[in-house]
Protein backbone atom coordinates (compact mmCIF):
# COMPACT_ATOMS: atom_id res chain seq x y z
CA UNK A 1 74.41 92.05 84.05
CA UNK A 2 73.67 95.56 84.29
CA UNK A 3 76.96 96.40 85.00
CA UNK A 4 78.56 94.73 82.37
CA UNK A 5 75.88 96.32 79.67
CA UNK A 6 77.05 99.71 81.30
CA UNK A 7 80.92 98.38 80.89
CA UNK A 8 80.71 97.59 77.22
CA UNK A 9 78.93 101.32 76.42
CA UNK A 10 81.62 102.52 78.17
CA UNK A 11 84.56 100.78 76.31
CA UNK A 12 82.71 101.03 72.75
CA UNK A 13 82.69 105.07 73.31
CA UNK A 14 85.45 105.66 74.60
CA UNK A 15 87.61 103.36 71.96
CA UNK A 16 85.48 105.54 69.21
CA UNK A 17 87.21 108.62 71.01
CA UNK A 18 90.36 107.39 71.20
CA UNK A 19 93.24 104.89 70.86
CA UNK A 20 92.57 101.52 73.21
CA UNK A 21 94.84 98.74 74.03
CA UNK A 22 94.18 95.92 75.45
CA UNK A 23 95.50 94.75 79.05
CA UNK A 24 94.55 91.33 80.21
CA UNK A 25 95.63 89.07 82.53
CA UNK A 26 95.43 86.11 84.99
CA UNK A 27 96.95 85.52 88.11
CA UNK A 28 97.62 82.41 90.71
CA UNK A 29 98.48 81.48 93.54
CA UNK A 30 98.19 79.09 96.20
CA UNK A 31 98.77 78.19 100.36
CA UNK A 32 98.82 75.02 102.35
CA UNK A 33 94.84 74.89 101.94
CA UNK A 34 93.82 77.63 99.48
CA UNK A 35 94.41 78.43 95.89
CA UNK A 36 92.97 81.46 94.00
CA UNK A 37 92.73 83.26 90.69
CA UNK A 38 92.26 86.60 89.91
CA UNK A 39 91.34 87.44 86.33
CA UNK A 40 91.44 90.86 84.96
CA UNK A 41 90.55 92.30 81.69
CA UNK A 42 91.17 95.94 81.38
CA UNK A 43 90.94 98.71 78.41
CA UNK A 44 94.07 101.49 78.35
CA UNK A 45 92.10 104.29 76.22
CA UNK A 46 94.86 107.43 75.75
CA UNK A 47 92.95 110.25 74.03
CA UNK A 48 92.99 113.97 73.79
CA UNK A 49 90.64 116.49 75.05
CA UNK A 50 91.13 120.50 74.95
CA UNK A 51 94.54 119.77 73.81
CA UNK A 52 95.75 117.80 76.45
CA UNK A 53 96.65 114.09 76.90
CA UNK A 54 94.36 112.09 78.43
CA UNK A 55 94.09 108.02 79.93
CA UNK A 56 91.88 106.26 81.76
CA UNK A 57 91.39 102.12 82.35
CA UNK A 58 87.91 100.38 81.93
CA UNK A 59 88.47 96.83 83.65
CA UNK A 60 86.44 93.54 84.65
CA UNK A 61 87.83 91.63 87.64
CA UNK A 62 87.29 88.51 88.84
CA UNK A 63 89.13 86.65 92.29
CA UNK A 64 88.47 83.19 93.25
CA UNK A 65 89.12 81.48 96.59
CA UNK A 66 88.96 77.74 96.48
CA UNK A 67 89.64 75.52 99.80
CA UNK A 68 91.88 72.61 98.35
CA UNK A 69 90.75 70.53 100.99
CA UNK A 70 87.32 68.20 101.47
CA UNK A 71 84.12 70.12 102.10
CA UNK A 72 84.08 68.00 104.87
CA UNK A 73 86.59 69.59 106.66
CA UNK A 74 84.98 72.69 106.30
CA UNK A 75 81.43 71.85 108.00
CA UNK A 76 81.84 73.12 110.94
CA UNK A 77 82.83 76.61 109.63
CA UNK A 78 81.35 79.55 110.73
CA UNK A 79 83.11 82.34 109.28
CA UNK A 80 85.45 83.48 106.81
CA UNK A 81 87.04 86.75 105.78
CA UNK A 82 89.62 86.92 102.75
CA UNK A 83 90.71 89.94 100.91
CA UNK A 84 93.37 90.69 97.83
CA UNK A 85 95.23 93.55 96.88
CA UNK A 86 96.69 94.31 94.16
CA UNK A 87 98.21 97.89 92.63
CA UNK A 88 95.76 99.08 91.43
CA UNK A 89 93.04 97.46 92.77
CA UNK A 90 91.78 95.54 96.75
CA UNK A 91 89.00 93.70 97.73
CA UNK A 92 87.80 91.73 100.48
CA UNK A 93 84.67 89.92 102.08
CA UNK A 94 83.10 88.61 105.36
CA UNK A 95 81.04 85.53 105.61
CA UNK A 96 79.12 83.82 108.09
CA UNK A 97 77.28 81.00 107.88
CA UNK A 98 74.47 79.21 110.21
CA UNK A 99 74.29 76.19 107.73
CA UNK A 100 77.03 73.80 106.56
CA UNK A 101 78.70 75.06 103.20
CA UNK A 102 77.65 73.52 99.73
CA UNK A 103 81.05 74.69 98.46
CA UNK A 104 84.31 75.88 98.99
CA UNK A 105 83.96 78.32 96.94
CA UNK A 106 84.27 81.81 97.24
CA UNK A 107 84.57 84.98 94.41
CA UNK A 108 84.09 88.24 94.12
CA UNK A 109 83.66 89.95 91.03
CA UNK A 110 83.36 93.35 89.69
CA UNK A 111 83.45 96.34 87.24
CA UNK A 112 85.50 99.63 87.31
CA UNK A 113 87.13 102.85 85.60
CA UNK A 114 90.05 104.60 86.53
CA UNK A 115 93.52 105.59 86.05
CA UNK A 116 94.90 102.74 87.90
CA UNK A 117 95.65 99.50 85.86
CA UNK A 118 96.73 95.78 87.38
CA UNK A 119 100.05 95.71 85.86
CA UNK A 120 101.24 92.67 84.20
CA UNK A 121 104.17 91.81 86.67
CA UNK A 122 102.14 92.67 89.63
CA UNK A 123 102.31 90.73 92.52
CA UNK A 124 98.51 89.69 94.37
CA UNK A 125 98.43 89.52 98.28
CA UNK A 126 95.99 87.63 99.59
CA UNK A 127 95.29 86.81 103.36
CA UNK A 128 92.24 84.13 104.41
CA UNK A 129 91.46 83.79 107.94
CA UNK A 130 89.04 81.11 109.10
CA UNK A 131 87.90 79.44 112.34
CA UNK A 132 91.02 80.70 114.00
CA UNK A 133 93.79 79.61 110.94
CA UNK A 134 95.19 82.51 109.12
CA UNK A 135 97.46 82.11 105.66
CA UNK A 136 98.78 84.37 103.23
CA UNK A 137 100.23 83.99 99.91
CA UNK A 138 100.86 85.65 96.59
CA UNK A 139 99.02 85.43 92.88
CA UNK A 140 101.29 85.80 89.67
CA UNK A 141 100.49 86.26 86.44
CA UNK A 142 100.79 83.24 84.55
CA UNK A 143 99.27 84.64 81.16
CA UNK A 144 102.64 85.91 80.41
């Protein structure tokens, strides 16, 4: 929550400082026994400072891994690592577990600024490897 407080101070002053557009988007994607979504919601600000131009990106993410398959079939699993990457942005995780899952459900979220933006026709790799299966497959934006 913190992080999003921090996020919106950011935004507010630095679209009172300068000129801010918008750059939103949401991207999926699925495999033979995953699907995924990663949402992003970014700020362009362009701006001016001791006479020269300036841009950065203020951006929200959001990637979800869902098994398409029973949670049955997953109760015997005892680790899982998945990861994205996108242009201007990668992630990834590790999980183990000593107790059967509740849900087949993974996400990671986050909050960052930079020059780097998710472009709108970018293309999301995403690899999950699990009790010895490995697939990969690609996230496109269908908010276009």
């Amino acid at each position: 929550m913190k992080k999003i407080i921090i996020l919106l101070f950011t935004i507010m002053l630095l679209t009172a400082c300068s000129e801010a557009a918008p750059n939103n988007h949401i991207f999926t994607g699925e495999s033979e026994h995953w699907e995924a979504e990663y949402t992003y919601n970014g700020i362009e600000n362009w701006g001016e400072k001791d006479e020269q131009k300036t841009d950065s990106n203020a951006y929200h993410f959001r990637f979800v891994l869902k098994y398409k398959g029973s949670l049955e079939e997953l109760s015997s699993l005892q680790k899982i690592e998945y990861s994205y990457e996108t242009n201007g942005d990668y992630g990834s995780d590790t999980e183990e577990f000593a107790q059967p899952l509740v849900s087949g459900i993974f996400a990671l979220s986050g909050s960052s600024e930079s020059r780097e933006k998710v472009l709108e026709d970018a293309v999301i790799k995403v690899n999950v490897r699990w009790d010895g299966f490995e697939e990969s497959f690609v996230l496109q934006n269908n908010s276009k």
